[in-house]
N, C-alpha and C. Protein backbone atom coordinates (compact mmCIF):
# COMPACT_ATOMS: atom_id res chain seq x y z
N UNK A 1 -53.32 37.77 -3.79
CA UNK A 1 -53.96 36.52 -3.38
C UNK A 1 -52.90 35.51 -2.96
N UNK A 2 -53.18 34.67 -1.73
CA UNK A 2 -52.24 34.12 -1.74
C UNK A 2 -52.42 32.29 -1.64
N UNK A 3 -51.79 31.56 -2.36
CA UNK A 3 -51.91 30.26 -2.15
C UNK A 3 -52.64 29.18 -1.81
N UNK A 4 -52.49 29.52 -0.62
CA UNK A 4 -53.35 28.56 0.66
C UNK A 4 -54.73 28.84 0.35
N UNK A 5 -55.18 30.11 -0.58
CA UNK A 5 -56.50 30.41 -0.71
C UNK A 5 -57.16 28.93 -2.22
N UNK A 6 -56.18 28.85 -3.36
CA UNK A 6 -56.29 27.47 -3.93
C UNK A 6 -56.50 26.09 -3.45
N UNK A 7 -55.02 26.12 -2.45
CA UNK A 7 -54.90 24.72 -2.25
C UNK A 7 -55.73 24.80 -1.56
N UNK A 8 -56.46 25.70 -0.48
CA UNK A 8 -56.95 24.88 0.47
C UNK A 8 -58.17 25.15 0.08
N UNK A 9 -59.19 25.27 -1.04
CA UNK A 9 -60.22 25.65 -1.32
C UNK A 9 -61.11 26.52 -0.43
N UNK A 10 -60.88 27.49 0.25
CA UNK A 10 -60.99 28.46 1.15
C UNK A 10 -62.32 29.05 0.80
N UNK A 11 -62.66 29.09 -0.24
CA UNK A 11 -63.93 29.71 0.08
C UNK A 11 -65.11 28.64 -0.07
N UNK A 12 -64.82 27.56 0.23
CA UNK A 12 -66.19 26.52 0.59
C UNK A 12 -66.21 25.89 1.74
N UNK A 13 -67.35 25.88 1.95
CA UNK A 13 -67.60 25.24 3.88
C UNK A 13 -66.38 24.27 3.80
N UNK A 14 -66.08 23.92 5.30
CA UNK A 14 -65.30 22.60 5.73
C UNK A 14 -66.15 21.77 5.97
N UNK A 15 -65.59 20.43 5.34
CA UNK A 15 -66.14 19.43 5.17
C UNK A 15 -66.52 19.06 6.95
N UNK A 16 -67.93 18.17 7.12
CA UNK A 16 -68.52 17.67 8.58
C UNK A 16 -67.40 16.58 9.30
N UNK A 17 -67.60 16.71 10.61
CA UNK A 17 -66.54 16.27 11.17
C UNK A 17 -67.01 14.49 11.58
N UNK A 18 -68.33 14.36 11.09
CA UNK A 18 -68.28 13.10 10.51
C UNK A 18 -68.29 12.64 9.23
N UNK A 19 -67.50 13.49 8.12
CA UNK A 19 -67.66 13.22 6.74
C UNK A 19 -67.17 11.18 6.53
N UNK A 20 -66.57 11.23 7.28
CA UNK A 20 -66.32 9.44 6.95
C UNK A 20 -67.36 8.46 6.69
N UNK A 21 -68.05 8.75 7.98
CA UNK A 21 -69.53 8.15 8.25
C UNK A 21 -70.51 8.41 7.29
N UNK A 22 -70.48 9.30 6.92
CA UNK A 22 -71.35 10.47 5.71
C UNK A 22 -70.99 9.35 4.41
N UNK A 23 -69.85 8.77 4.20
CA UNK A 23 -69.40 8.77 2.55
C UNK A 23 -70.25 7.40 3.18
N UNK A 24 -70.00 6.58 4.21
CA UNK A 24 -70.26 5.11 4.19
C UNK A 24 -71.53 4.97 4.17
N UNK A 25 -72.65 5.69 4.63
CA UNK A 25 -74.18 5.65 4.91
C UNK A 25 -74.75 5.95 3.23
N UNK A 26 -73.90 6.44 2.18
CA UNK A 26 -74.11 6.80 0.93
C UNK A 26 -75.03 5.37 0.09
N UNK A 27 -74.03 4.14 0.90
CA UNK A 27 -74.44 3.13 -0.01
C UNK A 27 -75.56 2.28 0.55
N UNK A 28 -76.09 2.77 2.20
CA UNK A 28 -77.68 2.53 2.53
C UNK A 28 -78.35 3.06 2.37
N UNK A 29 -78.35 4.77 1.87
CA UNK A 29 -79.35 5.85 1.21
C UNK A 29 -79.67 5.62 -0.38
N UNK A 30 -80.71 5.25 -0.48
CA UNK A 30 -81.21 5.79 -1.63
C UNK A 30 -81.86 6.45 -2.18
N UNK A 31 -82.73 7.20 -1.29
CA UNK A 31 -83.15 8.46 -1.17
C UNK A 31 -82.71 10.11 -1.20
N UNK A 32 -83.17 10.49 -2.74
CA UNK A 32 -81.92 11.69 -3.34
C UNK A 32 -80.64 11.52 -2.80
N UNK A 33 -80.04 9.99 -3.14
CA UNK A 33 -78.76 10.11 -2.92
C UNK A 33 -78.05 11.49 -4.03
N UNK A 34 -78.31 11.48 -5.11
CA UNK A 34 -77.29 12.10 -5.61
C UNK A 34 -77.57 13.80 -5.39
N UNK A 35 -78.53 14.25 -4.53
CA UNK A 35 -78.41 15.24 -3.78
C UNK A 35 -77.29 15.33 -2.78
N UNK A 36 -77.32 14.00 -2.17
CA UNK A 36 -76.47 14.12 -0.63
C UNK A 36 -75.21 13.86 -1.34
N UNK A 37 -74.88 13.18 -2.07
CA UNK A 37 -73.27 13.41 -2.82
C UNK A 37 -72.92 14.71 -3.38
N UNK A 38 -73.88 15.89 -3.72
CA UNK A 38 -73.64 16.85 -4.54
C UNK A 38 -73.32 17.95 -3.19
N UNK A 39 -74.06 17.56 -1.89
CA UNK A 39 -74.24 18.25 -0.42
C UNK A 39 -72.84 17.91 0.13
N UNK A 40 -72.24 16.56 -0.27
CA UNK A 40 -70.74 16.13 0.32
C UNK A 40 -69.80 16.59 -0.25
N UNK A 41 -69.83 16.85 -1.46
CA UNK A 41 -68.72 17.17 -2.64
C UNK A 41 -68.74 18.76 -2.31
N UNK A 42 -69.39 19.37 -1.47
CA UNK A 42 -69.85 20.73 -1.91
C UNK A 42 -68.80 21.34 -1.01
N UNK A 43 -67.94 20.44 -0.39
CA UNK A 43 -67.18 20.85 1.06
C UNK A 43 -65.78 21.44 0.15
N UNK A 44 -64.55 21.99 1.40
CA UNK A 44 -62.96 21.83 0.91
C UNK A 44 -62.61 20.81 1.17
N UNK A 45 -62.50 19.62 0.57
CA UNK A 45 -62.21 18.43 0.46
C UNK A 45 -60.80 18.43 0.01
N UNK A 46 -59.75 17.62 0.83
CA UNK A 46 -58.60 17.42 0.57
C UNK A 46 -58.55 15.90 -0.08
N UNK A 47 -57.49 15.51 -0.80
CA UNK A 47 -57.06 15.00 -1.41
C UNK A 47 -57.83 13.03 -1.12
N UNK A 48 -57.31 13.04 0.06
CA UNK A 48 -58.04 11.88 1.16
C UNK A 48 -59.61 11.84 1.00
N UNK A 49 -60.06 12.72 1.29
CA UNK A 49 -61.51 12.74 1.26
C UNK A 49 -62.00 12.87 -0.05
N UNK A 50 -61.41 13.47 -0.92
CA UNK A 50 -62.00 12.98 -2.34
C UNK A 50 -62.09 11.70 -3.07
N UNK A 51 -61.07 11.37 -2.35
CA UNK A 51 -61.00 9.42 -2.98
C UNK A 51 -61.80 8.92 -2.09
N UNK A 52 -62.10 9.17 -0.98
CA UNK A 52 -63.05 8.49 -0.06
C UNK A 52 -64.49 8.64 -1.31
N UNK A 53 -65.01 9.88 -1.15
CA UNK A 53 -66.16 10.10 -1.77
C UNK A 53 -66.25 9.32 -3.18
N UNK A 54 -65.16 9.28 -3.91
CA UNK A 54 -65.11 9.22 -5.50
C UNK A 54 -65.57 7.56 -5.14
N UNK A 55 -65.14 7.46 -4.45
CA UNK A 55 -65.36 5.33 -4.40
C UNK A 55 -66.28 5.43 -4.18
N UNK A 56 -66.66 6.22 -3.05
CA UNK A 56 -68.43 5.84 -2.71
C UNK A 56 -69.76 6.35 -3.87
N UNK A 57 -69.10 6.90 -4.63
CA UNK A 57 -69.73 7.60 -6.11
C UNK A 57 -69.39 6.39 -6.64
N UNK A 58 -68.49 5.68 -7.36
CA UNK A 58 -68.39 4.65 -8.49
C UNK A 58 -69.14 3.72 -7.76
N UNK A 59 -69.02 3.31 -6.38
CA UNK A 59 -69.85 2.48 -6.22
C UNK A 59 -70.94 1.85 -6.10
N UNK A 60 -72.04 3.30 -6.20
CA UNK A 60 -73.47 3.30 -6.10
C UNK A 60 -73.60 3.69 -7.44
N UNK A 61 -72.63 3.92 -8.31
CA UNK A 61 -73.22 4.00 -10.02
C UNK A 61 -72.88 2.20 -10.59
N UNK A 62 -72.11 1.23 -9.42
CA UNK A 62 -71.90 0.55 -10.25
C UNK A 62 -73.18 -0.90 -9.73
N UNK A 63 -73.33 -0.10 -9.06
CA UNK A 63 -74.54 -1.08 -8.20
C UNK A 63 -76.13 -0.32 -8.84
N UNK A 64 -76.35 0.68 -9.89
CA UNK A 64 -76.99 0.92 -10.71
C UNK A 64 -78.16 2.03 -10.02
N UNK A 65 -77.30 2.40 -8.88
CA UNK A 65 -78.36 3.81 -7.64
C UNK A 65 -78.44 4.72 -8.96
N UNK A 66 -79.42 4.95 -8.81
CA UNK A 66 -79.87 6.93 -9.74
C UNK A 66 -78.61 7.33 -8.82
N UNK A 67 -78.21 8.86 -9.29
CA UNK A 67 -77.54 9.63 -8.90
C UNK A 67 -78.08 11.29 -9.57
N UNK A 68 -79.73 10.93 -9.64
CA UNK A 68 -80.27 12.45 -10.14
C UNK A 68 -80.30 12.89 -9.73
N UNK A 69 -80.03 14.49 -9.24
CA UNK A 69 -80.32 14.99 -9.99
C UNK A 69 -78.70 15.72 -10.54
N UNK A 70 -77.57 14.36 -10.20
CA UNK A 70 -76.47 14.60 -11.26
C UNK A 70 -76.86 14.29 -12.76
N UNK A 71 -75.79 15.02 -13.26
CA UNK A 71 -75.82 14.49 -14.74
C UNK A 71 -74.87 13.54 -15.30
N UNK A 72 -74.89 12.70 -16.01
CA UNK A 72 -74.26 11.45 -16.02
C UNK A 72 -73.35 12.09 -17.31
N UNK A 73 -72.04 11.61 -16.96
CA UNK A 73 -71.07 12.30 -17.81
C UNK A 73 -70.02 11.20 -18.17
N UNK A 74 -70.01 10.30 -19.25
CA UNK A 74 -68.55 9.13 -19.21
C UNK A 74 -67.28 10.26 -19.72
N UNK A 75 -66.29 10.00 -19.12
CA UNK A 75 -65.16 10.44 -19.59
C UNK A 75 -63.71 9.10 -19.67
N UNK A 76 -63.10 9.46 -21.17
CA UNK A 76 -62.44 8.52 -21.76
C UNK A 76 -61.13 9.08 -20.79
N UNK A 77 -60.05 8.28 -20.16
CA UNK A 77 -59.07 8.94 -19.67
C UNK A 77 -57.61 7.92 -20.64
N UNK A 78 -57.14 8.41 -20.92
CA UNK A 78 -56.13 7.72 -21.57
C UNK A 78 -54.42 8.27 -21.38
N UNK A 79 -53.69 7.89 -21.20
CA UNK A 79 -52.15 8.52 -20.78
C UNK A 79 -51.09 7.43 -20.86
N UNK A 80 -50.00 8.23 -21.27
CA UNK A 80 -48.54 7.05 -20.13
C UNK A 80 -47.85 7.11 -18.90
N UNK A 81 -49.10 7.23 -18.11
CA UNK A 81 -48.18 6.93 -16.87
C UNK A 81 -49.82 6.54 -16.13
N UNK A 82 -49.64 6.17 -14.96
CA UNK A 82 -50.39 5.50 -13.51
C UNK A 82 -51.83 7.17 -13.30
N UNK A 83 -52.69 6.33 -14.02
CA UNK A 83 -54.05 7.46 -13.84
C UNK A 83 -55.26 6.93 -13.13
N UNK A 84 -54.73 5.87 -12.56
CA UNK A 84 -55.92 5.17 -11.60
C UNK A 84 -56.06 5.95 -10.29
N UNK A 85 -54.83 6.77 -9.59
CA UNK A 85 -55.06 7.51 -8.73
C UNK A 85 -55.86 8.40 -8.93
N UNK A 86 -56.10 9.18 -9.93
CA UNK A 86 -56.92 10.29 -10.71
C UNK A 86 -58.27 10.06 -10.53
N UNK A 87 -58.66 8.67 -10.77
CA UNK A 87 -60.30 8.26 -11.02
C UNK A 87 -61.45 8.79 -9.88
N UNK A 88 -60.67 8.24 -8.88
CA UNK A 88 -62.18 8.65 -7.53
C UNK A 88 -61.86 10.28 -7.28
N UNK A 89 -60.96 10.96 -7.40
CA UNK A 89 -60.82 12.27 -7.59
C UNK A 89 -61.13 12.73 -7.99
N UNK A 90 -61.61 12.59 -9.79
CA UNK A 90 -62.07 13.19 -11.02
C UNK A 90 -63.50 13.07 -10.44
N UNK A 91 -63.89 11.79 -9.94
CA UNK A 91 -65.62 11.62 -9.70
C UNK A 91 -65.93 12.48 -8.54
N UNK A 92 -65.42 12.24 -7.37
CA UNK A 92 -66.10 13.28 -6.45
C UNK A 92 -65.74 15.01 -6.84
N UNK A 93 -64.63 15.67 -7.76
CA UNK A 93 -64.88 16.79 -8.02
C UNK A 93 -66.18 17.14 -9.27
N UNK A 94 -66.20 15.94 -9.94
CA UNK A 94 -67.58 16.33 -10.74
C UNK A 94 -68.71 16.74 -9.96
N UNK A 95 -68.99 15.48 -9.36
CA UNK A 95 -70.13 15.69 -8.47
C UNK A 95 -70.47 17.15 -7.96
N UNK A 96 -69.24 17.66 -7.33
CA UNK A 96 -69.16 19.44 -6.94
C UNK A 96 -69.57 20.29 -8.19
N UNK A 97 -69.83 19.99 -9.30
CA UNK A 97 -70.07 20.73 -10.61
C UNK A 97 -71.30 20.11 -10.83
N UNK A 98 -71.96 18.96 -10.14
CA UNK A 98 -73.36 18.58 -10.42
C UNK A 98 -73.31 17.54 -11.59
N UNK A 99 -72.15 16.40 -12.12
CA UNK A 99 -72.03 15.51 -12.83
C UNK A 99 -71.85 14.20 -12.24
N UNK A 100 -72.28 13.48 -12.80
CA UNK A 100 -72.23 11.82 -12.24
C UNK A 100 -71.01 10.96 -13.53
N UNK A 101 -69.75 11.29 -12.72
CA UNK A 101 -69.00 11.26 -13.82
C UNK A 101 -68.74 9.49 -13.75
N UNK A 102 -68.24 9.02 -14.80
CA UNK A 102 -67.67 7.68 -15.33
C UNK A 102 -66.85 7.48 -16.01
N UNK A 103 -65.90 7.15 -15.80
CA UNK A 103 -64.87 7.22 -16.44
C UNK A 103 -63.96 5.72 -17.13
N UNK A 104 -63.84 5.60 -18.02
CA UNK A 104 -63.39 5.02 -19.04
C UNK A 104 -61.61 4.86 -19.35
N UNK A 105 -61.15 3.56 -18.00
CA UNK A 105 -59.56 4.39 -18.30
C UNK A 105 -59.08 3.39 -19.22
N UNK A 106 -58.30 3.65 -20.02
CA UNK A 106 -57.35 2.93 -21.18
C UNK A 106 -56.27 2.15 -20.60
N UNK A 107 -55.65 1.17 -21.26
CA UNK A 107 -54.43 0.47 -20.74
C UNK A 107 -53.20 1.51 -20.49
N UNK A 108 -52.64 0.65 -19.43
CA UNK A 108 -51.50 1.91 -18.95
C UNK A 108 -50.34 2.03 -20.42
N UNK A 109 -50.08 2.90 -20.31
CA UNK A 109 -49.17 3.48 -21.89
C UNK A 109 -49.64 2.91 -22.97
N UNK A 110 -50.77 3.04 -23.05
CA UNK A 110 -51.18 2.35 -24.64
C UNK A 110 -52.36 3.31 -25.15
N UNK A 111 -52.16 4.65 -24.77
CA UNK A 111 -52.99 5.59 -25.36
C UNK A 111 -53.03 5.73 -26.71
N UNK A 112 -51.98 5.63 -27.84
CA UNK A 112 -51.78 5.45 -29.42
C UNK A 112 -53.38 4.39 -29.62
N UNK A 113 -53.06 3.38 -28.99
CA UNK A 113 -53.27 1.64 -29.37
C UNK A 113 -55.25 2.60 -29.01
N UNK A 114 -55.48 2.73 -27.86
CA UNK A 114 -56.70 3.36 -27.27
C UNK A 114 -57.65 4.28 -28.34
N UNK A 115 -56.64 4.94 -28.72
CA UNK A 115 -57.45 6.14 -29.29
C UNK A 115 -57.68 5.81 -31.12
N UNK A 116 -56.88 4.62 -31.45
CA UNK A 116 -56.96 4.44 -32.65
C UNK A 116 -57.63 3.39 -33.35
N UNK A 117 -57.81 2.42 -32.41
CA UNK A 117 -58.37 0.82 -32.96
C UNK A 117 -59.55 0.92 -32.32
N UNK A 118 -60.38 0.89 -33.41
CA UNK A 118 -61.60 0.93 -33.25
C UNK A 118 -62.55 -0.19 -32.17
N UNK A 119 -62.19 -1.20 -32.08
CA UNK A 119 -62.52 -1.97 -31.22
C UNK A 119 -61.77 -1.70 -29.68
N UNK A 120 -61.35 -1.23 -29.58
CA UNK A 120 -60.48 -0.16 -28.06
C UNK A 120 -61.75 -0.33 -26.97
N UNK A 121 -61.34 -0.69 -25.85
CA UNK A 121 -62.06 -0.48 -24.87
C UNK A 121 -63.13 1.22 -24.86
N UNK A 122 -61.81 2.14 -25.20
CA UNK A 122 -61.88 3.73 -25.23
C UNK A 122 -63.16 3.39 -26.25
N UNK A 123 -62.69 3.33 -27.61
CA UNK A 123 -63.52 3.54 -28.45
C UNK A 123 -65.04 2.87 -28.27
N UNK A 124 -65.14 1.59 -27.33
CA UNK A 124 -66.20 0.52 -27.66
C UNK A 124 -67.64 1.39 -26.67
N UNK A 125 -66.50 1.89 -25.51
CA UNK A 125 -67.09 2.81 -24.62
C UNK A 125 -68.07 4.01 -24.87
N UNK A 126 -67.53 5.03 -26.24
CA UNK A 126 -68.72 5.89 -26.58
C UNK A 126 -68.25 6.80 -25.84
N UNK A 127 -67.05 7.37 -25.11
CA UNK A 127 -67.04 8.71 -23.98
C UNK A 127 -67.67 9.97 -24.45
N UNK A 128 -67.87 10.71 -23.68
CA UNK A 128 -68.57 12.27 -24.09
C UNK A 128 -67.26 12.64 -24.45
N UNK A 129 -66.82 12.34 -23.65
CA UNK A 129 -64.98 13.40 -24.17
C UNK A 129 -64.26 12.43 -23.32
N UNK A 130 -62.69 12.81 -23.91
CA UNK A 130 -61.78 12.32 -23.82
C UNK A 130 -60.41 12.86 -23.09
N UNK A 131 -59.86 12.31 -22.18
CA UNK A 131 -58.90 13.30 -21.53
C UNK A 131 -57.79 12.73 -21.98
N UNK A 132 -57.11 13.41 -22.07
CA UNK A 132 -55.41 13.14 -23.11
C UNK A 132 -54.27 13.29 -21.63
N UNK A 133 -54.12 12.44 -20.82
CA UNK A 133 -53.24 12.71 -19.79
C UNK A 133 -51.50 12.35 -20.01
N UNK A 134 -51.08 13.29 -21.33
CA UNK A 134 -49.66 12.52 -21.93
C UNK A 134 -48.40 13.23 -21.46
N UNK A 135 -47.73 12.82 -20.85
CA UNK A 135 -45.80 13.17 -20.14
C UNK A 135 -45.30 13.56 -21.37
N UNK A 136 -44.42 15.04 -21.71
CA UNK A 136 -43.42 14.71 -22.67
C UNK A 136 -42.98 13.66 -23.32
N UNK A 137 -42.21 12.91 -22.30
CA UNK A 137 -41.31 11.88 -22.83
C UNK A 137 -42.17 10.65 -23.72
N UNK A 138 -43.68 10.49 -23.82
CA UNK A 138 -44.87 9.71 -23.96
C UNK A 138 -44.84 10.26 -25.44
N UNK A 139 -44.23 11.32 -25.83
CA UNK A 139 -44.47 11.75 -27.56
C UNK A 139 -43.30 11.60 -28.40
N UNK A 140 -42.34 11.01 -27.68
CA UNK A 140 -41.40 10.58 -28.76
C UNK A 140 -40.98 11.35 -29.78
N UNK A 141 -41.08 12.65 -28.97
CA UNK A 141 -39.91 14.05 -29.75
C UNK A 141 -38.58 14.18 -29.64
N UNK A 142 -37.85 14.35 -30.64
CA UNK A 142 -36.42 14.20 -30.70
C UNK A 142 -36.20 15.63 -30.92
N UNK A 143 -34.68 15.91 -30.06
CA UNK A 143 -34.19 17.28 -30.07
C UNK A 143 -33.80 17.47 -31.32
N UNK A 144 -33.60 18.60 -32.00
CA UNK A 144 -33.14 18.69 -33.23
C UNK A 144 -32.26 20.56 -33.04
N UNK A 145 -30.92 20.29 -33.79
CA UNK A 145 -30.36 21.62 -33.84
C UNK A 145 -30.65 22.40 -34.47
């Protein structure tokens, strides 16, 4: 098997060659929108076009559109390093799995502080689950001989 068959998600249609237009008409449809997001997500979507979609997903969950017949999924994201790029990515690949994901991100390097004080954004939130996005250097392991 080779490579290009991953990265380039090769065995799902290519995305429409007006997918742009497609993500923007998302937020005048409300009619089984979250069919036509599950019909958009369903493409090989590169990197670009997933953040396109993922915005146009947070944005009709935050403007309070149904998105049925997804399933509504919060996920806690917490790490030390920059996971805001991650967010509209994580949402439009849910969508491809049939979830209406939400996500819950923690202060940047303050995953300890997140996951432990009960009044925590993380914690106040309720996530279904929790993603642990932590760098080596973020655990403060010392070499030892």
């Amino acid at each position: 098997m080779s490579v290009e068959l991953y990265r380039e998600l090769a065995w799902l249609p290519q995305p429409p060659a007006d997918f742009s237009s497609r993500c923007k008409q998302l937020a005048h449809n409300r009619d089984e929108l979250g069919k036509q997001i599950r019909s958009l997500a369903g493409h090989a979507l590169d990197e670009r076009q997933l953040s396109r979609l993922g915005r146009a997903i947070k944005s009709a969950l935050d403007n309070g559109q149904s998105l049925a017949p997804l399933i509504p999924f919060r996920l806690g994201l917490i790490g030390n390093g920059t996971l805001d790029l991650m967010v509209p990515v994580l949402i439009a690949t849910a969508a491809r799995h049939g979830f209406a994901l939400e996500c819950i991100m923690g202060a940047y390097d303050q995953f300890l502080q997140e996951a432990l004080q009960p009044d925590s954004a993380l914690n106040t939130a309720r996530p279904d689950a929790v993603l642990l996005a932590i760098d080596h250097r973020g655990l403060s392991l010392q070499p030892c001989p």
